[in-house]
PDB file of N, CA and C in Angstrom:
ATOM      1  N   UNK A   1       0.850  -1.171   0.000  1.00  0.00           N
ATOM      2  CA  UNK A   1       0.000   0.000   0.000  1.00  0.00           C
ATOM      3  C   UNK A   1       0.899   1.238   0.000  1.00  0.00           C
ATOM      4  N   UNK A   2       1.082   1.870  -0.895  1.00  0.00           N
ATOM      5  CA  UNK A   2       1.446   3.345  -1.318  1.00  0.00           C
ATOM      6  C   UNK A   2       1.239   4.050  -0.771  1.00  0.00           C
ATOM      7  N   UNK A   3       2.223   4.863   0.264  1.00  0.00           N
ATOM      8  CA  UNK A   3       1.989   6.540   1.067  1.00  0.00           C
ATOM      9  C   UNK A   3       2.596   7.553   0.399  1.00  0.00           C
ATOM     10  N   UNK A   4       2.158   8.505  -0.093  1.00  0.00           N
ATOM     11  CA  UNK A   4       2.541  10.020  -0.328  1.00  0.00           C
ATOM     12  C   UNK A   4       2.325  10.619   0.305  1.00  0.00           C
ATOM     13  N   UNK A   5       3.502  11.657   0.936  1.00  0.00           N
ATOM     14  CA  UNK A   5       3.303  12.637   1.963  1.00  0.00           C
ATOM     15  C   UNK A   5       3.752  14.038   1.039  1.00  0.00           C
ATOM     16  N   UNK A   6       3.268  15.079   0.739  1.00  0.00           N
ATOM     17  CA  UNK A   6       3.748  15.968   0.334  1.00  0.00           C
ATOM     18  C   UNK A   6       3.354  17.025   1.125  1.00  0.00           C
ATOM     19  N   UNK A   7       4.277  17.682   1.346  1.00  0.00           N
ATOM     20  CA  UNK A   7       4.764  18.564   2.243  1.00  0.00           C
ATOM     21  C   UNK A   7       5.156  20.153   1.519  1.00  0.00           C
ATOM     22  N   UNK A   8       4.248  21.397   1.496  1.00  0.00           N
ATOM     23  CA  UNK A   8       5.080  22.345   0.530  1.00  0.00           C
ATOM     24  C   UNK A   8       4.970  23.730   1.347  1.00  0.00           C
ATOM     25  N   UNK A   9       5.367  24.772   1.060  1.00  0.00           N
ATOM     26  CA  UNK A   9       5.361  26.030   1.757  1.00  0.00           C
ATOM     27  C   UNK A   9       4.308  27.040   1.172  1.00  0.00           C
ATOM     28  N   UNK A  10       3.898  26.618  -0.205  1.00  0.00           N
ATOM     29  CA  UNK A  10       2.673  26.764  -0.930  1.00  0.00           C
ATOM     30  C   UNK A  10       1.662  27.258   0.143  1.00  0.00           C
ATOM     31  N   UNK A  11       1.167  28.201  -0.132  1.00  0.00           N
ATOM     32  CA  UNK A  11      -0.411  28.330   0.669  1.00  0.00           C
ATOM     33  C   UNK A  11      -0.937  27.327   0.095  1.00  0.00           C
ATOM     34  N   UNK A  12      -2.491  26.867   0.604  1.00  0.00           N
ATOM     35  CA  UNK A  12      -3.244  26.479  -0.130  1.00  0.00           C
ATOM     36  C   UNK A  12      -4.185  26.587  -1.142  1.00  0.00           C
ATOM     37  N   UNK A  13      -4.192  28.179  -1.326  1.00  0.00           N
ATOM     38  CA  UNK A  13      -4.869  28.719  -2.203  1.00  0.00           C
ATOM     39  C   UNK A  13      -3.819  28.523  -3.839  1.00  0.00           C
ATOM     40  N   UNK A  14      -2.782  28.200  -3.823  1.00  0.00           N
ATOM     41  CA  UNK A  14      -2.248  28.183  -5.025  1.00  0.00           C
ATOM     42  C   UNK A  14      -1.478  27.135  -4.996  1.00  0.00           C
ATOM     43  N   UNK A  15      -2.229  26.119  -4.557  1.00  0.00           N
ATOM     44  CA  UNK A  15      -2.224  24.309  -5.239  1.00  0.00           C
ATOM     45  C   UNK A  15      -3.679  24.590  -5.565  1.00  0.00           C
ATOM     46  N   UNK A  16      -3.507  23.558  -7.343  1.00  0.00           N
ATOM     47  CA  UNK A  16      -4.243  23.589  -8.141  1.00  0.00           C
ATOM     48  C   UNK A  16      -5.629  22.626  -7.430  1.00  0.00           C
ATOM     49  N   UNK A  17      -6.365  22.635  -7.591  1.00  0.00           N
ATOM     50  CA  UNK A  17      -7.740  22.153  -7.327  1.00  0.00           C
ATOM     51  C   UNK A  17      -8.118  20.643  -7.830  1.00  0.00           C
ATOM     52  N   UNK A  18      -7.906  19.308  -6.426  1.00  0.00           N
ATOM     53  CA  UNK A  18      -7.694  18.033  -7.143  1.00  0.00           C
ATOM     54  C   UNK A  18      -6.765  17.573  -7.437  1.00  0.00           C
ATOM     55  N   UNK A  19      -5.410  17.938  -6.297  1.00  0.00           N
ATOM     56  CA  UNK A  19      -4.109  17.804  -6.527  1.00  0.00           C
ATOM     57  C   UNK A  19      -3.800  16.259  -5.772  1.00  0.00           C
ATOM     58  N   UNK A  20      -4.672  16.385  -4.577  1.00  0.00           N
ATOM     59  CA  UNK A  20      -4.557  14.883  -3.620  1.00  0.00           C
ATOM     60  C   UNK A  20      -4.819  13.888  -5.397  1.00  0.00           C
ATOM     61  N   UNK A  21      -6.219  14.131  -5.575  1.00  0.00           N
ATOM     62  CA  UNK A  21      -6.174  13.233  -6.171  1.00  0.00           C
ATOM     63  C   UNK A  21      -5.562  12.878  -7.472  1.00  0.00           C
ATOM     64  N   UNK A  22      -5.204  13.590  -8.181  1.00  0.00           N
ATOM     65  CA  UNK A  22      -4.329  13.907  -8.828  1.00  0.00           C
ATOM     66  C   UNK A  22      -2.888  13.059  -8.866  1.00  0.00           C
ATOM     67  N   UNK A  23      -2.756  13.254  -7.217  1.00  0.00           N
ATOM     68  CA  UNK A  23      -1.163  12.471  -7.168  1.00  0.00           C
ATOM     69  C   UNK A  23      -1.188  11.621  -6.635  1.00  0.00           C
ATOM     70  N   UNK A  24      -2.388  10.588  -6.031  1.00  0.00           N
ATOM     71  CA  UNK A  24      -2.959   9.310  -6.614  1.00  0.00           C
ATOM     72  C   UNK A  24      -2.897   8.583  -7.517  1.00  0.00           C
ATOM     73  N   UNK A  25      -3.782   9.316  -8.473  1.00  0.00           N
ATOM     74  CA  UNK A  25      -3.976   8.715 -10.106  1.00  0.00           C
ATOM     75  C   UNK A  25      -2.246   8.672 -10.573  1.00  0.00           C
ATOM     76  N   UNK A  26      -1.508   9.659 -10.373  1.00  0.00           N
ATOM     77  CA  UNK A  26       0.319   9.604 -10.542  1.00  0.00           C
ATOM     78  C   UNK A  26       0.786   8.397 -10.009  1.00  0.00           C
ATOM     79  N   UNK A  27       0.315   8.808  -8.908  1.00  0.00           N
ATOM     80  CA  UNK A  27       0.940   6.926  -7.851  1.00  0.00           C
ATOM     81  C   UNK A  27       1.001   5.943  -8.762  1.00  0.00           C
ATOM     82  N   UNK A  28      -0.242   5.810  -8.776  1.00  0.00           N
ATOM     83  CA  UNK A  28      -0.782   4.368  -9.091  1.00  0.00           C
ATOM     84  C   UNK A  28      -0.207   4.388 -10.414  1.00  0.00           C
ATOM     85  N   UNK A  29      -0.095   5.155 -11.287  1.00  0.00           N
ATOM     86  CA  UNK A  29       0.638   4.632 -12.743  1.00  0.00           C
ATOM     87  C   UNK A  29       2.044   4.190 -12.356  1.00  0.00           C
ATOM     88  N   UNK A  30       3.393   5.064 -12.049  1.00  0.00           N
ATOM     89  CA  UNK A  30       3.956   5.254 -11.612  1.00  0.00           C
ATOM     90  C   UNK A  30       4.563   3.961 -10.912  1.00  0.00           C
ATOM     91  N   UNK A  31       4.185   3.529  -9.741  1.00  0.00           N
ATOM     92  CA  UNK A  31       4.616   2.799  -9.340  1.00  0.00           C
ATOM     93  C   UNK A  31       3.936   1.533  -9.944  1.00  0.00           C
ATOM     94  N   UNK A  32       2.604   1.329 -10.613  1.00  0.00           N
ATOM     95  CA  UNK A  32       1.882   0.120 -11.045  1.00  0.00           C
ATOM     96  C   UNK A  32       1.271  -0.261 -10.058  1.00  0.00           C
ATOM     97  N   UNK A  33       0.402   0.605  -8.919  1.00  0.00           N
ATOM     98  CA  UNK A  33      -0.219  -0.141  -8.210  1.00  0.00           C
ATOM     99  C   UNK A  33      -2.088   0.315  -8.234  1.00  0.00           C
ATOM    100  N   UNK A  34      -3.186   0.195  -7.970  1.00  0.00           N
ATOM    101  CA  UNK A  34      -4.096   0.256  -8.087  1.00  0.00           C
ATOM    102  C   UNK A  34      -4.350   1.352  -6.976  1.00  0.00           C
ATOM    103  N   UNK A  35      -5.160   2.522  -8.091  1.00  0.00           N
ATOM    104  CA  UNK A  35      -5.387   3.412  -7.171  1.00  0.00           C
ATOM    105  C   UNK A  35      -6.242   3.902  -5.866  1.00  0.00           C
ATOM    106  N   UNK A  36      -6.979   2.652  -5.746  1.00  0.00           N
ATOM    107  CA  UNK A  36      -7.747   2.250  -4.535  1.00  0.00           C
ATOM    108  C   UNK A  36      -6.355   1.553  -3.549  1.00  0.00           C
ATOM    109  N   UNK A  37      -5.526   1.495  -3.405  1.00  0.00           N
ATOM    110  CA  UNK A  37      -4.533   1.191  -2.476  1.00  0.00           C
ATOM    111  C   UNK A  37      -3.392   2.214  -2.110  1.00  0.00           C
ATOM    112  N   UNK A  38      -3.605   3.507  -3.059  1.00  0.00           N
ATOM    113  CA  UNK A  38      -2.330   4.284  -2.821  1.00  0.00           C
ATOM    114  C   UNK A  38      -3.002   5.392  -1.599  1.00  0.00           C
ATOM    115  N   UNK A  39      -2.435   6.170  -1.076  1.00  0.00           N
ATOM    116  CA  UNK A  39      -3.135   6.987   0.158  1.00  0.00           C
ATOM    117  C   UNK A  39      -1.970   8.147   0.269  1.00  0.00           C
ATOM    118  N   UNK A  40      -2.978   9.614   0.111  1.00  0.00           N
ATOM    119  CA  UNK A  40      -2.014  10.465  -0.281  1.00  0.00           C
ATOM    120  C   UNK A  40      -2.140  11.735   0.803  1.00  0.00           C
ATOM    121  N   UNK A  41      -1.203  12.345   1.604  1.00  0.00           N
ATOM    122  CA  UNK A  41      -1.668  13.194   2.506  1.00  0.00           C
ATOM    123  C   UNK A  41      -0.882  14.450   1.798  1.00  0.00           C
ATOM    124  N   UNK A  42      -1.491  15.735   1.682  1.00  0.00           N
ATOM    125  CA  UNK A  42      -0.799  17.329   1.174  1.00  0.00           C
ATOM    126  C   UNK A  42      -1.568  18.038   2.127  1.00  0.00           C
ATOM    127  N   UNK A  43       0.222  18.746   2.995  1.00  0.00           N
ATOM    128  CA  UNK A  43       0.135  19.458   3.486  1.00  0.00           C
ATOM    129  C   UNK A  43       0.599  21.046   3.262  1.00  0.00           C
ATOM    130  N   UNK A  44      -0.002  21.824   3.584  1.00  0.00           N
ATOM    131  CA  UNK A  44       0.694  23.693   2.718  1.00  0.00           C
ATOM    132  C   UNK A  44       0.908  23.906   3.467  1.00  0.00           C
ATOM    133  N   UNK A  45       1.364  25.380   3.205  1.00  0.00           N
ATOM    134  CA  UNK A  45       1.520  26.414   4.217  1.00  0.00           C
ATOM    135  C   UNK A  45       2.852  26.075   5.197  1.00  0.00           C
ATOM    136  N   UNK A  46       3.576  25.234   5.108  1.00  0.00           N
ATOM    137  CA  UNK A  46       4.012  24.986   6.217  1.00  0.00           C
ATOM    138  C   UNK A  46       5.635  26.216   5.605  1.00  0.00           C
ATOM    139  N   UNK A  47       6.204  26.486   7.189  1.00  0.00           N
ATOM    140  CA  UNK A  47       7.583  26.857   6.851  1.00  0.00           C
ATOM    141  C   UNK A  47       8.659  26.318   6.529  1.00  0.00           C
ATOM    142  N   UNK A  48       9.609  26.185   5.480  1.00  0.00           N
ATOM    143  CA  UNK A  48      10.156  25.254   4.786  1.00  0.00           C
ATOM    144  C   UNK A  48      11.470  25.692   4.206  1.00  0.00           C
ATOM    145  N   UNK A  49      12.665  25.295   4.795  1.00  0.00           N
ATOM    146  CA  UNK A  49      13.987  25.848   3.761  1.00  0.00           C
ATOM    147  C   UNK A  49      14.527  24.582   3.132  1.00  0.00           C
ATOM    148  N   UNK A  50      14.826  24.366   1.457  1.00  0.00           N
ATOM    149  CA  UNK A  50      15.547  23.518   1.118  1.00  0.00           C
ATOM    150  C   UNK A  50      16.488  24.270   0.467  1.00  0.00           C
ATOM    151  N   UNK A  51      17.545  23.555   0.428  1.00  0.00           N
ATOM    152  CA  UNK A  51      18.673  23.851  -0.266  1.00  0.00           C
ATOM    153  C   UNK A  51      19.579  24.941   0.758  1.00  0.00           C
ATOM    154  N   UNK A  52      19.056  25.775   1.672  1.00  0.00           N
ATOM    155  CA  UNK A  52      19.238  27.108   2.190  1.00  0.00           C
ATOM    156  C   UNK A  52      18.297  27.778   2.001  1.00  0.00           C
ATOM    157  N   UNK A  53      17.486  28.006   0.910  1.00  0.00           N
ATOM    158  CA  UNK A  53      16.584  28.998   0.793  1.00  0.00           C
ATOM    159  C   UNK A  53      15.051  28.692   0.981  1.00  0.00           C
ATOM    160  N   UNK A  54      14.393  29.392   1.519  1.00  0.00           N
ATOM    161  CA  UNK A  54      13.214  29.510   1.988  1.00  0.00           C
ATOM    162  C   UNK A  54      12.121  30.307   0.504  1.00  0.00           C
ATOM    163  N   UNK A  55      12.824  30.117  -0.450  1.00  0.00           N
ATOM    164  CA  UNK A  55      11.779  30.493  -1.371  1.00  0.00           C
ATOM    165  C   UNK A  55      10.924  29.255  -1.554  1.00  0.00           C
ATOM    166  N   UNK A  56       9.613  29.686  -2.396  1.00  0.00           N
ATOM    167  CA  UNK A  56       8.225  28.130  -2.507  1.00  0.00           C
ATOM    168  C   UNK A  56       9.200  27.114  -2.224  1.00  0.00           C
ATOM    169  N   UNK A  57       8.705  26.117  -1.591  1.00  0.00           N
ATOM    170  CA  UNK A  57       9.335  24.263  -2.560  1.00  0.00           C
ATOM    171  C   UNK A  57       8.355  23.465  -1.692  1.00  0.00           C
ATOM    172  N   UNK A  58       8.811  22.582  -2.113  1.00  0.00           N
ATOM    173  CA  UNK A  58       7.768  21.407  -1.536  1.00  0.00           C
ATOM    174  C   UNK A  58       8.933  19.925  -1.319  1.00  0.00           C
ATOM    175  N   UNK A  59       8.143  18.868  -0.675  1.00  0.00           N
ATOM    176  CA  UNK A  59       9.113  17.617  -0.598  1.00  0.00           C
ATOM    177  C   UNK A  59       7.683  16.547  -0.858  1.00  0.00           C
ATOM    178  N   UNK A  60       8.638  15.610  -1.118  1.00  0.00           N
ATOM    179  CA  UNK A  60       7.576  14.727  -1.356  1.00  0.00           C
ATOM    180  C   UNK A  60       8.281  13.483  -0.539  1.00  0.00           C
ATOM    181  N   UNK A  61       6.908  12.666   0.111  1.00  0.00           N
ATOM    182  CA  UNK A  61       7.820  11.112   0.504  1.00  0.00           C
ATOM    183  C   UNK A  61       7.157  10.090   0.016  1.00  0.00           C
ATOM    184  N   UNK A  62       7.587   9.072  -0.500  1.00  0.00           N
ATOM    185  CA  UNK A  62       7.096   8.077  -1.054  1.00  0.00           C
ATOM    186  C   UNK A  62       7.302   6.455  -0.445  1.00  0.00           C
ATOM    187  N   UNK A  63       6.598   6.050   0.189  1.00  0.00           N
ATOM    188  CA  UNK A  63       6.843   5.156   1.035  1.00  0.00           C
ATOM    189  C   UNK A  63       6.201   3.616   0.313  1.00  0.00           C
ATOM    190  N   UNK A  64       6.813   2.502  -0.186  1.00  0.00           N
ATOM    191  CA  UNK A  64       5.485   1.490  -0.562  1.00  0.00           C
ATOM    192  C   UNK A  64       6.812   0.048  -0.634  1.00  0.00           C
ATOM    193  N   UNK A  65       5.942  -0.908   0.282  1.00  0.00           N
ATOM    194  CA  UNK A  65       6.583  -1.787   0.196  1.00  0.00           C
ATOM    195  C   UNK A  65       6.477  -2.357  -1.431  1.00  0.00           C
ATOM    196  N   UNK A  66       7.645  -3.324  -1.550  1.00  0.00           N
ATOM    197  CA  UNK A  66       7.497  -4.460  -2.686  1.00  0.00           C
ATOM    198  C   UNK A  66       7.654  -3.068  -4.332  1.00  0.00           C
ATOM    199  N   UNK A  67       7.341  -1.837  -3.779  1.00  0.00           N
ATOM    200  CA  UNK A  67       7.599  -1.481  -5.308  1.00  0.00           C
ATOM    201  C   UNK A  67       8.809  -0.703  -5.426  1.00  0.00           C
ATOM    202  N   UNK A  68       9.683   0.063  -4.579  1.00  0.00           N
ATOM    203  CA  UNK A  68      10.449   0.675  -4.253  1.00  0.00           C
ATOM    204  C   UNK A  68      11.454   0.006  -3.845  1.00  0.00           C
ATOM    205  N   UNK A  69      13.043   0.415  -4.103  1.00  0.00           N
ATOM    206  CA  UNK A  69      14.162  -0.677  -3.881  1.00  0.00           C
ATOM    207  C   UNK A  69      15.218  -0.280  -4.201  1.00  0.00           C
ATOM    208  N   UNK A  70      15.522  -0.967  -5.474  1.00  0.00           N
ATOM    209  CA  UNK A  70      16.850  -0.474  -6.036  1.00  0.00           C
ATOM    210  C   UNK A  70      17.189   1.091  -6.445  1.00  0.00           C
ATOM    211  N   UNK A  71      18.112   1.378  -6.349  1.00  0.00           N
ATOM    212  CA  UNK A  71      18.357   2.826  -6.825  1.00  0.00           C
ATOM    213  C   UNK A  71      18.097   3.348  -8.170  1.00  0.00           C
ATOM    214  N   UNK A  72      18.370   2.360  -9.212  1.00  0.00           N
ATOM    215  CA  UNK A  72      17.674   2.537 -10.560  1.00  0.00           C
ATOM    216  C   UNK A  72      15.934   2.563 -10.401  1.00  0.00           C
ATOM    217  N   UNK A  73      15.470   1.459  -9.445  1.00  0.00           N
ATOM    218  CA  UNK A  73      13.696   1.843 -10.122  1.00  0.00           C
ATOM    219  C   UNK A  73      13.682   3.202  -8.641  1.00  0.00           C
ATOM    220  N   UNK A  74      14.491   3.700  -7.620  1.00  0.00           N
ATOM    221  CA  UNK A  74      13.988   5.311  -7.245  1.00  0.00           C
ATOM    222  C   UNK A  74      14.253   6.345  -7.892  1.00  0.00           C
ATOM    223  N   UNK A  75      15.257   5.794  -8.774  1.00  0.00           N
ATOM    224  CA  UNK A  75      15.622   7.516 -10.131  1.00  0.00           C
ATOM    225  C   UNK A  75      14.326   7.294 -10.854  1.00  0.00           C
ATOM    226  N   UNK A  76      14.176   6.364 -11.427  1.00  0.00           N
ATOM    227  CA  UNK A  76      13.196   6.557 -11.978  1.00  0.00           C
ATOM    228  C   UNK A  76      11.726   6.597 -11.709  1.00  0.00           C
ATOM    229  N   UNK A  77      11.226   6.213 -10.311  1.00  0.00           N
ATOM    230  CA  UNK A  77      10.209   6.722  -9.920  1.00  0.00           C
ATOM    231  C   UNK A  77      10.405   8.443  -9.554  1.00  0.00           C
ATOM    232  N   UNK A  78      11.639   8.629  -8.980  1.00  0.00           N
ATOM    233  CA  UNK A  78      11.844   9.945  -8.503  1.00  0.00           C
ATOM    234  C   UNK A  78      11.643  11.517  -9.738  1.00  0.00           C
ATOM    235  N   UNK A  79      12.449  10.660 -10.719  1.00  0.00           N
ATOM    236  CA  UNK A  79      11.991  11.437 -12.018  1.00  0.00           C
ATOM    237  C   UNK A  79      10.314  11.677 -12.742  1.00  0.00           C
ATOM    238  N   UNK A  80       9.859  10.954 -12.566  1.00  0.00           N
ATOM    239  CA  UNK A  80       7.853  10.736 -13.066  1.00  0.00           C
ATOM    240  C   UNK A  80       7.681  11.659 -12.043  1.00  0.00           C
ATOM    241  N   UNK A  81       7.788  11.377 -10.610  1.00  0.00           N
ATOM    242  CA  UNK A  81       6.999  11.966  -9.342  1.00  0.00           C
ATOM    243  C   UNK A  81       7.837  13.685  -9.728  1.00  0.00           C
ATOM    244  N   UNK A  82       8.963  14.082  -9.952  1.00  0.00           N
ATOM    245  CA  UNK A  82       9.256  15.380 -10.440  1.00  0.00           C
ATOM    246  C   UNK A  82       8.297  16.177 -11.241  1.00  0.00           C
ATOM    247  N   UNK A  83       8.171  15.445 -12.724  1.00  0.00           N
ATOM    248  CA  UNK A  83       8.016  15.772 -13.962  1.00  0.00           C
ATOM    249  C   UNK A  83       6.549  16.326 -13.159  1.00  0.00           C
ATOM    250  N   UNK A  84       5.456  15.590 -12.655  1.00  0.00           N
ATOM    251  CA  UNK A  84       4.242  16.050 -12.216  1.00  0.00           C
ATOM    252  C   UNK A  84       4.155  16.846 -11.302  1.00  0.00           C
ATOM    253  N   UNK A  85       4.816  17.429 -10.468  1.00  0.00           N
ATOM    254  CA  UNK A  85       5.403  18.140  -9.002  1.00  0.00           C
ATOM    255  C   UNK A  85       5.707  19.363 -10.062  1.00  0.00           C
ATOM    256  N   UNK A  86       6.636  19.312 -10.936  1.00  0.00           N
ATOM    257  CA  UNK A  86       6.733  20.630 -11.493  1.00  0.00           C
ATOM    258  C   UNK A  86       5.911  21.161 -12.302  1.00  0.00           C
ATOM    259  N   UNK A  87       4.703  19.946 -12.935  1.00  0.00           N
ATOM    260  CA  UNK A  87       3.974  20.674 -13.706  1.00  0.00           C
ATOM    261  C   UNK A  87       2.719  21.304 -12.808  1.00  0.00           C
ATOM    262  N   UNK A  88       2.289  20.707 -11.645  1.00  0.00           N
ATOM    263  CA  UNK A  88       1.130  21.289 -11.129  1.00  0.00           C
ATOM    264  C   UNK A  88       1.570  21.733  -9.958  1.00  0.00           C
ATOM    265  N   UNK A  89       2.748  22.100  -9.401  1.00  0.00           N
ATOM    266  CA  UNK A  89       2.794  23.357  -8.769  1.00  0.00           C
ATOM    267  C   UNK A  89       3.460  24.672  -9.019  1.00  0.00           C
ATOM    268  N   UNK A  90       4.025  24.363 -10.242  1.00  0.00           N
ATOM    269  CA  UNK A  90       5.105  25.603 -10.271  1.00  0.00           C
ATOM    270  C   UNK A  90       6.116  25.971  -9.968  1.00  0.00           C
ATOM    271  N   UNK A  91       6.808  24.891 -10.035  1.00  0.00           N
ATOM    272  CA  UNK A  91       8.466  25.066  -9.489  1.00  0.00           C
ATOM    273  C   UNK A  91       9.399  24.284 -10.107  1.00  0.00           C
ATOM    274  N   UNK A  92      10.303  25.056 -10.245  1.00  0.00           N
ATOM    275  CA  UNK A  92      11.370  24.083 -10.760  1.00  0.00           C
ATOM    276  C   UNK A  92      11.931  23.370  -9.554  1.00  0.00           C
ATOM    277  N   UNK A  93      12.701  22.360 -10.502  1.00  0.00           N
ATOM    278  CA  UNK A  93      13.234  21.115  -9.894  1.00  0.00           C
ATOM    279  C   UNK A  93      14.245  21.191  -8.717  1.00  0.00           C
ATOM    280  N   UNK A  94      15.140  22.508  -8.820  1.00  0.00           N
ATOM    281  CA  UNK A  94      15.694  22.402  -7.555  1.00  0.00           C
ATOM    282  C   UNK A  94      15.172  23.099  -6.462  1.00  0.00           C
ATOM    283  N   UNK A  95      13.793  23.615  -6.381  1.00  0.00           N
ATOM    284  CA  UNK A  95      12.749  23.843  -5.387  1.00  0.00           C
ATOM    285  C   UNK A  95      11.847  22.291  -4.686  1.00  0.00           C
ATOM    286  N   UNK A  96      12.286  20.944  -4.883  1.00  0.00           N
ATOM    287  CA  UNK A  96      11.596  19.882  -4.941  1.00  0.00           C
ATOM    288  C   UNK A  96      12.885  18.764  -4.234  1.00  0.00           C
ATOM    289  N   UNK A  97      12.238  18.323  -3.344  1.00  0.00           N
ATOM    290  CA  UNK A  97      12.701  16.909  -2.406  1.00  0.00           C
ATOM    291  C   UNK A  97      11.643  16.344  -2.848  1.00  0.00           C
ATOM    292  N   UNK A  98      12.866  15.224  -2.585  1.00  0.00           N
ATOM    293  CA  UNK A  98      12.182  14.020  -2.813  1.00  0.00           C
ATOM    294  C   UNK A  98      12.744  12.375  -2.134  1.00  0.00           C
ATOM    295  N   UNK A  99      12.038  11.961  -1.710  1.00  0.00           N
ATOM    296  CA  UNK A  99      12.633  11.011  -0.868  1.00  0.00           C
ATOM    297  C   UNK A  99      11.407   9.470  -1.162  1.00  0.00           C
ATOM    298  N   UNK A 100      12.353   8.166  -1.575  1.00  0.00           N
ATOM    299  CA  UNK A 100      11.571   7.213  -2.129  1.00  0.00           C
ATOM    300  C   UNK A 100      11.473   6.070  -1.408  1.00  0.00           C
ATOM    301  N   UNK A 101      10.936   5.242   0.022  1.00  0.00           N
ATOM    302  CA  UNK A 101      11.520   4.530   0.403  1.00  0.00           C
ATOM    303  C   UNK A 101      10.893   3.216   0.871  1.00  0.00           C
TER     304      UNK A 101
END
């Protein structure tokens, strides 16, 4: 069973509308698991420095037994879970953690 925790400094007024589910329906392709088993918590607003800087970003955690492992399939889950992170919130990539485990 699939956990997403995303975590961003985002208010909530500017995450797009249908983003939980959204990065569900991502899950479940993504890792190949059925999206009645993935479970996704987004939290805003919170105060947040990556890198050093406290401009927007967000983190994401990805927790799922049996699909997650080797370092080749977390680049490449880590890369999909990016590509969608930057398109529906607005940030580039080095505004974005990510952690696969």
């Amino acid at each position: 069973m699939p956990f997403l925790e995303l975590e961003t400094s985002l208010p909530a007024g500017r995450l797009p509308p249908g983003l939980a589910q959204e990065l569900c329906a991502a899950a479940a392709d993504i890792l190949g698991k059925p999206a009645e088993r993935v479970n996704v918590t987004v939290r805003s607003g919170l105060p947040m420095v990556l890198a050093g800087s406290a401009e927007p970003c967000a983190q994401l955690l990805v927790s799922s037994i049996g699909v997650v492992g080797s370092a080749e399939q977390n680049q490449r889950h880590s890369a999909r879970f990016f590509d969608v992170l930057t398109a529906k919130l607005g940030l580039g990539p080095e505004r974005l953690g990510n952690t696969v485990r």
